[in-house]
Protein backbone atom coordinates (compact mmCIF):
# COMPACT_ATOMS: atom_id res chain seq x y z
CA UNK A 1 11.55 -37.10 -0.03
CA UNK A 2 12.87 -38.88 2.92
CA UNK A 3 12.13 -36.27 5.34
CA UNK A 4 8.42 -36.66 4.36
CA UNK A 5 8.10 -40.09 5.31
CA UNK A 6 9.69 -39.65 8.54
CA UNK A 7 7.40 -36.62 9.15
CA UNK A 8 4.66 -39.03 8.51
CA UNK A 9 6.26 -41.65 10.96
CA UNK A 10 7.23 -39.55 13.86
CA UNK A 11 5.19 -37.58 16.42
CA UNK A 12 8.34 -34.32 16.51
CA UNK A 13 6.74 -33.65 19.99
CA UNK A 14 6.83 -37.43 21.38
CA UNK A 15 9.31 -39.48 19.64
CA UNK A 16 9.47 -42.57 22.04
CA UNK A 17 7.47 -45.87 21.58
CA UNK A 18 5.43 -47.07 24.75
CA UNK A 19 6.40 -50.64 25.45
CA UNK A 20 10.28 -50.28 23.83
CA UNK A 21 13.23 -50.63 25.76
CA UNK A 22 15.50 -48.24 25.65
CA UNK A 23 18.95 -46.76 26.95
CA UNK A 24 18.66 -43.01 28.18
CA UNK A 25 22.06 -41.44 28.55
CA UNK A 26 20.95 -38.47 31.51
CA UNK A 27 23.71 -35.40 32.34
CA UNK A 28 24.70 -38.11 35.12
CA UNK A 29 23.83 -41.08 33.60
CA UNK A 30 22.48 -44.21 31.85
CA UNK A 31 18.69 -45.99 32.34
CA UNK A 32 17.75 -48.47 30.74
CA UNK A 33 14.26 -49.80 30.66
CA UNK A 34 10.87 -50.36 28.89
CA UNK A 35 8.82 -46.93 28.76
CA UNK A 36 5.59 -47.24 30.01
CA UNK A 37 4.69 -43.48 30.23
CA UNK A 38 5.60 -40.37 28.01
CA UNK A 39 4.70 -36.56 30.26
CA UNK A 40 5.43 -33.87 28.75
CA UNK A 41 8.38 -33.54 31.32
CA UNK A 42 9.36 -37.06 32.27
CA UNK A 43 9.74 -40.55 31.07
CA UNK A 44 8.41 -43.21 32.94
CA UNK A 45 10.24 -46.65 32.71
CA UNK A 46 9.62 -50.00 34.19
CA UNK A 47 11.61 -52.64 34.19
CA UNK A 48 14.61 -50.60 34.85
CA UNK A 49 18.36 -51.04 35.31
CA UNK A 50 21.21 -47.99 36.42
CA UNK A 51 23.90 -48.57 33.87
CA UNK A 52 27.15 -47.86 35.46
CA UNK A 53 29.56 -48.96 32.93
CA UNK A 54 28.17 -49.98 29.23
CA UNK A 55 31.10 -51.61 27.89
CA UNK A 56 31.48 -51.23 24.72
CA UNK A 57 29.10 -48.91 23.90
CA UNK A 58 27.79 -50.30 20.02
CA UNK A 59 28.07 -53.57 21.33
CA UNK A 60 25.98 -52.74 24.12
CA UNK A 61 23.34 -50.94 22.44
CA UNK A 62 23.04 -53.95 19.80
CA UNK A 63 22.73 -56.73 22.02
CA UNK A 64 21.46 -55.12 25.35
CA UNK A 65 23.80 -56.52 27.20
CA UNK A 66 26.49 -54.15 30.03
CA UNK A 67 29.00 -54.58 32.05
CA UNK A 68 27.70 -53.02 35.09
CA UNK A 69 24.07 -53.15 36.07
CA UNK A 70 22.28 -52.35 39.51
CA UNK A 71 18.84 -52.58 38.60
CA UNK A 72 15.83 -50.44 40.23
CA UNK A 73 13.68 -52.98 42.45
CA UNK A 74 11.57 -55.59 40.58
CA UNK A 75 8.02 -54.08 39.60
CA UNK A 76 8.82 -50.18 40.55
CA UNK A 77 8.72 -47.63 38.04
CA UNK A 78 11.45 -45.23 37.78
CA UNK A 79 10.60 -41.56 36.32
CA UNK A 80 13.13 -39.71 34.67
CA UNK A 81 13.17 -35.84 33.55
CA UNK A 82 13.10 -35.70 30.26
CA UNK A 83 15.76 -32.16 30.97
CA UNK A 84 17.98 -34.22 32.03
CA UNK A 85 18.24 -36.17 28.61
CA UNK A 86 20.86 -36.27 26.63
CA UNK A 87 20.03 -39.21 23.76
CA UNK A 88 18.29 -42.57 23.93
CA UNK A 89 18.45 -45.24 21.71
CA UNK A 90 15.96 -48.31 21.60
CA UNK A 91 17.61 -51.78 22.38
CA UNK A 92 16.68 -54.96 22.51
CA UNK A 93 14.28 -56.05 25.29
CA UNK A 94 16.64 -56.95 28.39
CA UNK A 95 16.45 -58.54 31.77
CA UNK A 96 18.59 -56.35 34.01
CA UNK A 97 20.74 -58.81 36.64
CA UNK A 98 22.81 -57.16 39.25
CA UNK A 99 26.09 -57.43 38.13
């Protein structure tokens, strides 16, 4: 019965919500931004942040906060291949300061 609902709930093809932040783990690495865009072969995120070193990584993903960040420049949009993507996980929404 559950599977039903979450048929109902969930796009299989397009899973992410526009607007949501969320941390992408890549092959190489972590983004972390709000996703503006879904292509069919790349996210694109705004607001976004390279995550060199989560922390603790339930911690992290709960609060939205890291212990390395070197965000992308204020106001550009960063595209990422959604090949290259190993899991995301929506957190909460996060001001990325270089740190």
């Amino acid at each position: 019965m559950a599977k039903k609902n979450v048929k109902k709930r969930m796009n299989p093809n397009q899973p992410y919500k526009v607007g949501k932040t969320y941390l992408i783990r890549t092959v190489t690495n972590h983004i972390a931004g709000k996703i503006v865009c879904v292509g069919r072969l790349e996210l694109v995120v705004s607001d976004a942040a390279w995550i060199a070193d989560t922390g603790r990584f339930a911690d992290a993903v709960k609060s939205g906060v890291f212990s390395e960040v070197e965000p992308y420049p204020e106001g550009s949009m960063t595209i990422v291949s959604r090949g290259s993507i190993v899991d995301a996980v929506q957190i909460p929404p996060t001001a990325f300061t270089q740190k």
